[in-house]
N, C-alpha and C. Protein backbone atom coordinates (compact mmCIF):
# COMPACT_ATOMS: atom_id res chain seq x y z
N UNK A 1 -97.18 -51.23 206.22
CA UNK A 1 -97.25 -52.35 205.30
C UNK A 1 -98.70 -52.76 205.11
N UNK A 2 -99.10 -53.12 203.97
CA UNK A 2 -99.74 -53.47 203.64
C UNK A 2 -100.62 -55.25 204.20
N UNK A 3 -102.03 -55.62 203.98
CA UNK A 3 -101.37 -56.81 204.30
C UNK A 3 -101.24 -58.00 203.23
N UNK A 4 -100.97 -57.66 202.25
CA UNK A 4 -100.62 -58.34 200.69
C UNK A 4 -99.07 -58.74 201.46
N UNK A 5 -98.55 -57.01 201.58
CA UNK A 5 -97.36 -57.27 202.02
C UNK A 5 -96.73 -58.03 203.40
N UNK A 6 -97.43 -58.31 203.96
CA UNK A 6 -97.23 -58.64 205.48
C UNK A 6 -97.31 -60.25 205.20
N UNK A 7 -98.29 -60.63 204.44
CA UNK A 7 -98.63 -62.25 204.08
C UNK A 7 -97.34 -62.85 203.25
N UNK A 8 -96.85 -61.93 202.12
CA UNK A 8 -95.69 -61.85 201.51
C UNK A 8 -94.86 -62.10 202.31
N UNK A 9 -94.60 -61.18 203.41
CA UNK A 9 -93.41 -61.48 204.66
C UNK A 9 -93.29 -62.75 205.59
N UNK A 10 -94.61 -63.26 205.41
CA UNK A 10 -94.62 -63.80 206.51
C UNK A 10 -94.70 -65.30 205.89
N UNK A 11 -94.78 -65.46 204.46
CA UNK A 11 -94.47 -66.50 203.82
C UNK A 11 -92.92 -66.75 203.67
N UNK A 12 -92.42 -65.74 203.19
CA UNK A 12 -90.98 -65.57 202.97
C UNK A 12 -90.08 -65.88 204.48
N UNK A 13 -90.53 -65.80 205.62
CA UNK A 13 -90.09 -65.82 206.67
C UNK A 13 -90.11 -67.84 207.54
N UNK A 14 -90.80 -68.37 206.76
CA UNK A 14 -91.69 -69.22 206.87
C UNK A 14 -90.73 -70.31 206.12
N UNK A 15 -90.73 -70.02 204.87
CA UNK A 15 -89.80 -70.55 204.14
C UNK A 15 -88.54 -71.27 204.62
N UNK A 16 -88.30 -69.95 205.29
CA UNK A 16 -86.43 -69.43 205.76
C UNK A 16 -86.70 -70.78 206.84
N UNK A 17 -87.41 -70.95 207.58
CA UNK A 17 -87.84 -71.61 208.44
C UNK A 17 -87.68 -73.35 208.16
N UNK A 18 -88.27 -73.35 207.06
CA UNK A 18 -88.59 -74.48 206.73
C UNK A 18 -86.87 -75.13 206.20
N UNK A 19 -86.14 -74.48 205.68
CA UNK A 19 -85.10 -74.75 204.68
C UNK A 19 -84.14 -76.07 205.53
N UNK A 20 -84.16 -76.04 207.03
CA UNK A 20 -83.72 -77.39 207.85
C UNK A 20 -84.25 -78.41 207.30
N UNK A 21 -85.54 -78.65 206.98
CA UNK A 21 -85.67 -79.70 206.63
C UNK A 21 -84.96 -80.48 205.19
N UNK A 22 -84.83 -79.74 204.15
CA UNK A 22 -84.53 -79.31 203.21
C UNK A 22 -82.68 -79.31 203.00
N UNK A 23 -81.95 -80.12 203.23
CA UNK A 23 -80.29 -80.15 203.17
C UNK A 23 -79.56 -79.48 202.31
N UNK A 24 -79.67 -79.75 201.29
CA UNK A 24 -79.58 -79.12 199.96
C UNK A 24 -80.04 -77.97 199.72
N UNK A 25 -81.06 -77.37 199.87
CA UNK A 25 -81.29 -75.67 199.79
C UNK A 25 -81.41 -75.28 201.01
N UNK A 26 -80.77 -75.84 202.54
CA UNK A 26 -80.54 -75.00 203.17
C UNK A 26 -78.79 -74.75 202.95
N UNK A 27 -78.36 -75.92 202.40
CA UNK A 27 -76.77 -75.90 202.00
C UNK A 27 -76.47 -74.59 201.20
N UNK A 28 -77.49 -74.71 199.82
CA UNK A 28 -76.91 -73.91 198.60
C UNK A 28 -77.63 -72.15 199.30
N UNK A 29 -78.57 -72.45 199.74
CA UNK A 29 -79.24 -70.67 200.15
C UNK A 29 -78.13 -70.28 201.20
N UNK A 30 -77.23 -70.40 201.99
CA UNK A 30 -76.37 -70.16 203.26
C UNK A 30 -75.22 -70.14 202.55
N UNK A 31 -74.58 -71.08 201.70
CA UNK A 31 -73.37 -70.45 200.54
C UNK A 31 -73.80 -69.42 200.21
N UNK A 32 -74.52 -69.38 199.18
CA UNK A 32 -74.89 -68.15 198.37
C UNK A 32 -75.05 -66.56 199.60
N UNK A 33 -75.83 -66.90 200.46
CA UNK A 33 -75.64 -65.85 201.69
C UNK A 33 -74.55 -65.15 201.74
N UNK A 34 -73.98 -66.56 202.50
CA UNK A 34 -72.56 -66.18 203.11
C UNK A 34 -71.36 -65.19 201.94
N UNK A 35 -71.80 -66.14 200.94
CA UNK A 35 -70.61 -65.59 199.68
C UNK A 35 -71.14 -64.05 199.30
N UNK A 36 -72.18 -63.88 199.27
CA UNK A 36 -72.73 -62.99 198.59
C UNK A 36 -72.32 -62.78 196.90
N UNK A 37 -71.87 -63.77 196.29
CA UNK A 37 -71.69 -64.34 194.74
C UNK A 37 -72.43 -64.19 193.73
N UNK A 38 -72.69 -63.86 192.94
CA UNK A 38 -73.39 -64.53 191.58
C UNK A 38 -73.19 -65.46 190.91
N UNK A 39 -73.14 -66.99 191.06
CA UNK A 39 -72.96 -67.91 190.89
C UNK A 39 -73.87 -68.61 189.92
N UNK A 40 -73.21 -69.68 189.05
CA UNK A 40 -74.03 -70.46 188.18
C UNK A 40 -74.17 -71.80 189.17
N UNK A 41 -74.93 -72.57 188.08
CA UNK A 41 -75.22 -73.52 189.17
C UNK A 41 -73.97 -74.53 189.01
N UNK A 42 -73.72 -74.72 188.33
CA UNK A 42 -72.02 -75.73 188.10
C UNK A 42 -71.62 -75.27 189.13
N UNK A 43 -71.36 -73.58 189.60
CA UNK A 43 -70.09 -73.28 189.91
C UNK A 43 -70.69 -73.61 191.82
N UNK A 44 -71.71 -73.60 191.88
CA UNK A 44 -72.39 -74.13 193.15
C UNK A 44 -72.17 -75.35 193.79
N UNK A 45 -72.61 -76.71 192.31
CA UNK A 45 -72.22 -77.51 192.39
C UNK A 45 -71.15 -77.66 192.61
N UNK A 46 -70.12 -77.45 192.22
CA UNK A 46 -68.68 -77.50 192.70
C UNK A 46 -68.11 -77.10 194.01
N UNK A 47 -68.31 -76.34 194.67
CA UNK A 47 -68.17 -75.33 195.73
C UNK A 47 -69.04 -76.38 197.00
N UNK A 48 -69.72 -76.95 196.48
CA UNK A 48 -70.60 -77.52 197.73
C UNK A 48 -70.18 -79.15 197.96
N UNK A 49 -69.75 -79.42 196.56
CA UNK A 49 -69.62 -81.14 196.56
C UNK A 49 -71.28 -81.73 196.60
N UNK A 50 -71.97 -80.94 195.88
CA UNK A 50 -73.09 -81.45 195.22
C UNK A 50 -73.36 -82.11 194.01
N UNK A 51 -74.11 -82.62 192.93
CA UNK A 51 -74.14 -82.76 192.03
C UNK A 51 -74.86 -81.90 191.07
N UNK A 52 -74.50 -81.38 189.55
CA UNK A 52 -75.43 -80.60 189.20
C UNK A 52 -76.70 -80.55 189.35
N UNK A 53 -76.97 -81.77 188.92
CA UNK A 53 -78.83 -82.04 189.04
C UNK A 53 -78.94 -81.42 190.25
N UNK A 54 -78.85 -82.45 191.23
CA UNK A 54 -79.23 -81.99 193.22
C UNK A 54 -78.90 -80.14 192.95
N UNK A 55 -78.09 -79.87 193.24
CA UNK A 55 -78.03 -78.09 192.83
C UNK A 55 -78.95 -77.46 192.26
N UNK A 56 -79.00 -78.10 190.77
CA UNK A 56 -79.78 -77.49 190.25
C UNK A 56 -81.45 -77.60 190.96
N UNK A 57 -81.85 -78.49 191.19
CA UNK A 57 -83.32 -79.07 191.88
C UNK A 57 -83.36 -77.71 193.20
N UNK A 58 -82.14 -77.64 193.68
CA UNK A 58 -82.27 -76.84 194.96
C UNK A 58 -82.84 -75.53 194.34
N UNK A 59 -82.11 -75.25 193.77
CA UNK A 59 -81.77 -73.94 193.10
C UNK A 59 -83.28 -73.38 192.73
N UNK A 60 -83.89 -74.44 192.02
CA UNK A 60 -85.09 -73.85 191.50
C UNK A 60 -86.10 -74.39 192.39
N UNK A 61 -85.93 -74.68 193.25
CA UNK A 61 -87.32 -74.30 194.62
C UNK A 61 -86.73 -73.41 195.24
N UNK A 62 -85.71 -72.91 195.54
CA UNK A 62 -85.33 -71.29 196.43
C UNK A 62 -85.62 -70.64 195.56
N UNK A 63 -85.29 -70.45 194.00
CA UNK A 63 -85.78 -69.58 193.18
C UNK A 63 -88.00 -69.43 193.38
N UNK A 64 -88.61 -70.81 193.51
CA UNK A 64 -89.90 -70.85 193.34
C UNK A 64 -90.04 -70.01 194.95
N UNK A 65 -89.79 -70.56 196.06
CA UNK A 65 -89.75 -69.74 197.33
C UNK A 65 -89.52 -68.35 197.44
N UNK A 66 -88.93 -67.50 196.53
CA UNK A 66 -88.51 -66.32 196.60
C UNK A 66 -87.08 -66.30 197.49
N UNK A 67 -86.22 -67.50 197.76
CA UNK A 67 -85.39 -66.76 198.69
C UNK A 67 -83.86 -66.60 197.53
N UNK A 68 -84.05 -67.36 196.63
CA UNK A 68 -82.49 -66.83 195.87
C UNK A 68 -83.34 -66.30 194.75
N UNK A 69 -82.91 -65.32 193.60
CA UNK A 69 -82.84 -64.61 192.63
C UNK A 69 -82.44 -64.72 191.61
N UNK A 70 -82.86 -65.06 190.60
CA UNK A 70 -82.07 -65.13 189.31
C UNK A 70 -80.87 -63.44 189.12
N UNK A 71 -79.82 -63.42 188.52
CA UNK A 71 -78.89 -62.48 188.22
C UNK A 71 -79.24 -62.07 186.89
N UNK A 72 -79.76 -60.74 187.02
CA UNK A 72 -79.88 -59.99 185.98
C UNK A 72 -78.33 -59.54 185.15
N UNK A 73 -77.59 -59.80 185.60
CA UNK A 73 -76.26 -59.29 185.25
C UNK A 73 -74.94 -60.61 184.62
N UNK A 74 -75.92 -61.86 184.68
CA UNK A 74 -74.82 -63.12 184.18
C UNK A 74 -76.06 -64.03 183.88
N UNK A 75 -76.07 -64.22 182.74
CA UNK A 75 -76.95 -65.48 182.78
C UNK A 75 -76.86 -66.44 182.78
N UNK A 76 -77.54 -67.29 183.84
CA UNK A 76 -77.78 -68.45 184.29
C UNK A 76 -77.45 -68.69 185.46
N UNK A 77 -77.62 -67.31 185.99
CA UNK A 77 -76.65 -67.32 187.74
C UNK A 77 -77.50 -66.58 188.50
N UNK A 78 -76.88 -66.93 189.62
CA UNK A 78 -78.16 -66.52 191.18
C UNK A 78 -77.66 -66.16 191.89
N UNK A 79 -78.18 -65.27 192.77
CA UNK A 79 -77.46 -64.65 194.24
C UNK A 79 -78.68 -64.56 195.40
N UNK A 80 -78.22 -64.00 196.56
CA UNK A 80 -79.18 -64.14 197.40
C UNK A 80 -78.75 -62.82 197.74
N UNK A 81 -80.10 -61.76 197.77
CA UNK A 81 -79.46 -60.72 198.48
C UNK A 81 -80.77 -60.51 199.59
N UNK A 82 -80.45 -60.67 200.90
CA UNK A 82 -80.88 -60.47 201.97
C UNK A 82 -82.38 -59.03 201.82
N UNK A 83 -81.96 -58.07 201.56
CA UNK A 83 -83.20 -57.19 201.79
C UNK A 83 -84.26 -57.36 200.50
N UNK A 84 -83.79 -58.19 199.37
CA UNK A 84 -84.71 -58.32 198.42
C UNK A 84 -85.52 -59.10 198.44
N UNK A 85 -84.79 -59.90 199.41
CA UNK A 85 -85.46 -61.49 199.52
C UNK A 85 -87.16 -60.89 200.60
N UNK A 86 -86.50 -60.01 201.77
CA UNK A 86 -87.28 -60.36 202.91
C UNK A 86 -88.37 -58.91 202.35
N UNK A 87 -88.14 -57.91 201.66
CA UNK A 87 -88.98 -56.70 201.63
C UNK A 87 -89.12 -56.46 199.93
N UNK A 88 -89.34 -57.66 199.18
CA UNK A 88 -90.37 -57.33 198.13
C UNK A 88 -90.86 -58.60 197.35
N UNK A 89 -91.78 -57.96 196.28
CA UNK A 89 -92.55 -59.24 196.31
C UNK A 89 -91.72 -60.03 195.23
């Protein structure tokens, strides 16, 4: 590895770390985990007993963090897939 890539890792790892503090995107990143889903954010909201907004707010700092993904395959939906998250940029 590189160390572009290693700083990459070790931010991304860091993150993961941080997400306790954080209720709400440690809530919605550990659904999305667990489910392994492509989910919109309504359908998040719903599933969690969140509110859209709060969801949505989560949603797009795990998206800014690198740990959830926008879905190339549904738009307006996200998944978390474990080796994408931790081994690229």
């Amino acid at each position: 590895m590189s160390k572009i890539d290693l700083t990459n890792y070790k931010e991304k790892v860091e993150n993961l770390f941080l997400l306790r503090r954080a209720p709400s995107q440690f809530k919605v990143f550990t659904f999305l985990l667990e489910s392994g889903k492509i989910m919109t954010v309504r359908e998040i909201a719903e599933y969690l007993d969140l509110t859209t907004k709060a969801a949505e707010r989560a949603i797009s700092k795990l998206v800014d963090k690198g740990l959830v993904l926008r879905s190339t395959f549904r738009e307006a939906s996200y998944n978390v897939d474990s080796n994408k998250i931790l081994f690229s940029e």
